[in-house]
Protein backbone atom coordinates (compact mmCIF):
# COMPACT_ATOMS: atom_id res chain seq x y z
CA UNK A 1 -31.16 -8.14 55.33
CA UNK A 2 -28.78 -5.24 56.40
CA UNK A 3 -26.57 -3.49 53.98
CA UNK A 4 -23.06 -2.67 55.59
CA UNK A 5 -21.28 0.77 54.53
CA UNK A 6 -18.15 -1.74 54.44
CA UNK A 7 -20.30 -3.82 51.28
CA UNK A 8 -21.39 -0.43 49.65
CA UNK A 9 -17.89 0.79 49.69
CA UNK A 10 -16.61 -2.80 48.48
CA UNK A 11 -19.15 -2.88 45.50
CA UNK A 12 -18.55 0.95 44.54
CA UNK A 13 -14.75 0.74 44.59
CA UNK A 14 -15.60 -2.74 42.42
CA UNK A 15 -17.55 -0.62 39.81
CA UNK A 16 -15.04 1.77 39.48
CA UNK A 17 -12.13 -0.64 39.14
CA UNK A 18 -14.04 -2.54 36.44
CA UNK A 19 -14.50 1.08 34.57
CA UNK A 20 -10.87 1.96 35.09
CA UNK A 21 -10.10 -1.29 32.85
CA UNK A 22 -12.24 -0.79 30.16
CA UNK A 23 -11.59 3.12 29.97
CA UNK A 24 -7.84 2.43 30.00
CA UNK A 25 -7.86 -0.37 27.60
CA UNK A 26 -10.12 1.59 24.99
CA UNK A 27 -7.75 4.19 25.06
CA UNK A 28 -4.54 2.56 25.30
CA UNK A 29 -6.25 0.69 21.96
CA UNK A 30 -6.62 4.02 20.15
CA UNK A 31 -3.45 5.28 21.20
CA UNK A 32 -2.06 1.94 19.82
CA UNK A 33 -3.72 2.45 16.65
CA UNK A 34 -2.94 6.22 16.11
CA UNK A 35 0.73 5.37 16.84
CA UNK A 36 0.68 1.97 14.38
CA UNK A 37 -1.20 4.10 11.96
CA UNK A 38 1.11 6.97 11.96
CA UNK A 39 4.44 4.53 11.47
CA UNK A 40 2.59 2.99 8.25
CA UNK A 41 2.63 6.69 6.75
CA UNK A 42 6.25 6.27 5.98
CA UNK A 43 6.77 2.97 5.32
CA UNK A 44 3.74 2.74 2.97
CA UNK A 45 5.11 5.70 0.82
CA UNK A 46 8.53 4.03 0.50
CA UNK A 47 6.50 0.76 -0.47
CA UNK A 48 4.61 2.33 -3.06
CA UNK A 49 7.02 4.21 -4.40
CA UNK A 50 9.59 1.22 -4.96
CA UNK A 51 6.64 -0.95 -5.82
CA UNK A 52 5.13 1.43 -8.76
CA UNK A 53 9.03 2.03 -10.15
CA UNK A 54 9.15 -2.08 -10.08
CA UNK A 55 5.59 -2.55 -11.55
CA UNK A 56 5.83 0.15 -15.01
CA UNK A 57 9.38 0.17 -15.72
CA UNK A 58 10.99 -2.81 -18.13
CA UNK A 59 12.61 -3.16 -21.05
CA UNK A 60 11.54 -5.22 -24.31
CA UNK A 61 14.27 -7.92 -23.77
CA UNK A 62 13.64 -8.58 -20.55
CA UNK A 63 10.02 -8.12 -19.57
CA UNK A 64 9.14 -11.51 -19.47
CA UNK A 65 11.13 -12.02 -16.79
CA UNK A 66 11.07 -8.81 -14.94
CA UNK A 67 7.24 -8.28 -14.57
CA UNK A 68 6.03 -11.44 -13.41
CA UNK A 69 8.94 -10.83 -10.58
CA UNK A 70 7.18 -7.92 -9.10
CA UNK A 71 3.70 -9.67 -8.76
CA UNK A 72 4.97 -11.21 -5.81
CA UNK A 73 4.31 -7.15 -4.52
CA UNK A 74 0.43 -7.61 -5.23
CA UNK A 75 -2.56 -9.14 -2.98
CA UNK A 76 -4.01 -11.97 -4.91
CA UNK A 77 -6.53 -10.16 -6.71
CA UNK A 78 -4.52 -7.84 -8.41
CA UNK A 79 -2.02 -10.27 -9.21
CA UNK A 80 -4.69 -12.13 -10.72
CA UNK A 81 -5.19 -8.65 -13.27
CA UNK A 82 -1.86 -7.51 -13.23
CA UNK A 83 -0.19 -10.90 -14.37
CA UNK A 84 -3.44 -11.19 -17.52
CA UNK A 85 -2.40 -7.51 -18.42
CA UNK A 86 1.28 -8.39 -18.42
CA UNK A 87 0.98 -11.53 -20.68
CA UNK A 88 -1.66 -10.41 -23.16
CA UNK A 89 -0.62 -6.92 -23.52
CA UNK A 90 2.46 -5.17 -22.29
CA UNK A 91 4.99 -7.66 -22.74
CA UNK A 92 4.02 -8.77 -26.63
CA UNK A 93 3.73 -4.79 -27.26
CA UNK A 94 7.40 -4.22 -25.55
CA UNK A 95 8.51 -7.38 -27.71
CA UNK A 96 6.81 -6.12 -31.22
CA UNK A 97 7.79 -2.87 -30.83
CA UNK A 98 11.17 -3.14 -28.74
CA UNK A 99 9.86 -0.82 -26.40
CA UNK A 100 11.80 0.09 -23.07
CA UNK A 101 10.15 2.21 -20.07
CA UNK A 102 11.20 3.82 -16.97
CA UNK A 103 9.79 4.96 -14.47
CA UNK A 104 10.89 7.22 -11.64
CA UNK A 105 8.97 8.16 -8.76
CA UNK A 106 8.73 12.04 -8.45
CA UNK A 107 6.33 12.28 -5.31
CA UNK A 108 4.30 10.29 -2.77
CA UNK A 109 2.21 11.52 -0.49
CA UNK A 110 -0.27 9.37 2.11
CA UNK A 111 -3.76 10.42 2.11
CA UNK A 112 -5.07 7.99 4.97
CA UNK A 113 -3.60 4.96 6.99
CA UNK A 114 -4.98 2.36 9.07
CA UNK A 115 -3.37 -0.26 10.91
CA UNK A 116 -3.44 -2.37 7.81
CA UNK A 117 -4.52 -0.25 5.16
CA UNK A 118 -3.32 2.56 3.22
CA UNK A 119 -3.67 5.12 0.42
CA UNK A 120 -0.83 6.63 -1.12
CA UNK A 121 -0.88 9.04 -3.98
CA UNK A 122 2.21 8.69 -6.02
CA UNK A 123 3.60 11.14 -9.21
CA UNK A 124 5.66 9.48 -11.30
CA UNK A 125 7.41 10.19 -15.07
CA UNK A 126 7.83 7.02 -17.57
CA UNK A 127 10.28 7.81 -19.77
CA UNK A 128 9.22 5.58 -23.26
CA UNK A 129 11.31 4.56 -26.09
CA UNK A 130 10.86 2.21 -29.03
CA UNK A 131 12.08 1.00 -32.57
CA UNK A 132 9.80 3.46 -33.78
CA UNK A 133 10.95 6.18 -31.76
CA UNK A 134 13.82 5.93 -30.46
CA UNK A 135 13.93 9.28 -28.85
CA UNK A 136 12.38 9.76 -25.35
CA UNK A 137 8.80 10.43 -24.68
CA UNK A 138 8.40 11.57 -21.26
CA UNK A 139 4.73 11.55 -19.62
CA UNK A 140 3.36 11.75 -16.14
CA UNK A 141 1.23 10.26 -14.27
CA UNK A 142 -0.71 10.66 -10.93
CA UNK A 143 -1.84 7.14 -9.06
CA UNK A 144 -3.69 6.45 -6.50
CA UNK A 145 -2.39 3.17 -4.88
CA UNK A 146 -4.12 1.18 -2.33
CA UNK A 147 -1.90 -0.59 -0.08
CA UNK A 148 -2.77 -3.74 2.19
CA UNK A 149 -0.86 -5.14 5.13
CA UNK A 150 -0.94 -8.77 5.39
CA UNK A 151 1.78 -10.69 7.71
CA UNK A 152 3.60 -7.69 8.36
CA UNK A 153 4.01 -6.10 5.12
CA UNK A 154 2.38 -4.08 2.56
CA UNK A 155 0.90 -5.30 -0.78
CA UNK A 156 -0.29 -3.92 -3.32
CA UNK A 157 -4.21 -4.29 -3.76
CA UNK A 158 -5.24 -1.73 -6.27
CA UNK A 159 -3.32 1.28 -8.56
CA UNK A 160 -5.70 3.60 -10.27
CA UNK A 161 -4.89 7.00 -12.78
CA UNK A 162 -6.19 9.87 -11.08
């Protein structure tokens, strides 16, 4: 059997097309990624910022109301946490002791994104006040917040001191 120059030709340009496609679509998937990742900076800093303002601030008349409302923020596991800390803890204390907190955002900043992950490092000051003392204590706080993207929008799957 005789090998044509025409059939070498054919099978080499074939090899190289086939390489062409998977180089291109490996790197149009990174670029893809970089770009994705690099649009979830921002909106996962606005996310966590609103979202940790939502989740620590409430007042003692209306917490039992307000903080179940921002679970709906939270991937399933930490709702699960969140909502047990809420009901057994912070909203009898704010009741008891007619406490009212607020919380402002100072700073975020991102320390790593994915396509549909993120870590956001947030400063914030909660501004406390109670029957007890009704003048403001002011602390702050640094948190670590991870961030999940499920359907399209962030969630928020775990907030830890730091």
């Amino acid at each position: 059997m005789k090998i044509s120059a025409r059939s070498i030709v054919i099978a080499v340009a074939g090899v190289l097309l086939v390489a062409a496609v998977v180089v291109g679509s490996i790197v149009g998937d990174r670029f893809w990624s970089e770009r994705e990742a690099e649009q979830n900076r921002s909106s996962a800093a606005t996310f966590a910022s609103d979202t940790v303002e939502s989740l620590f601030s409430y007042n003692f008349d209306s917490a039992e109301k307000d903080l179940p409302a921002v679970a709906d923020r939270l991937t399933s596991d930490y709702k699960d946490s969140y909502l047990k800390v809420i009901h057994e803890q912070a909203i009898p204390a704010a009741k008891e002791k007619k406490l009212s907190v607020q919380t402002t955002v100072q700073a975020t900043g991102v320390i790593a994104t994915t396509r549909d992950r993120a870590t956001v490092l947030v400063i914030a000051d909660q501004r406390f006040s109670s029957a007890d003392t009704p003048q403001d204590t002011l602390m702050s706080d640094r948190l670590q917040v991870e961030l999940t993207k499920q359907s399209g929008h962030w969630l928020v799957s775990d907030v830890k001191p730091i």
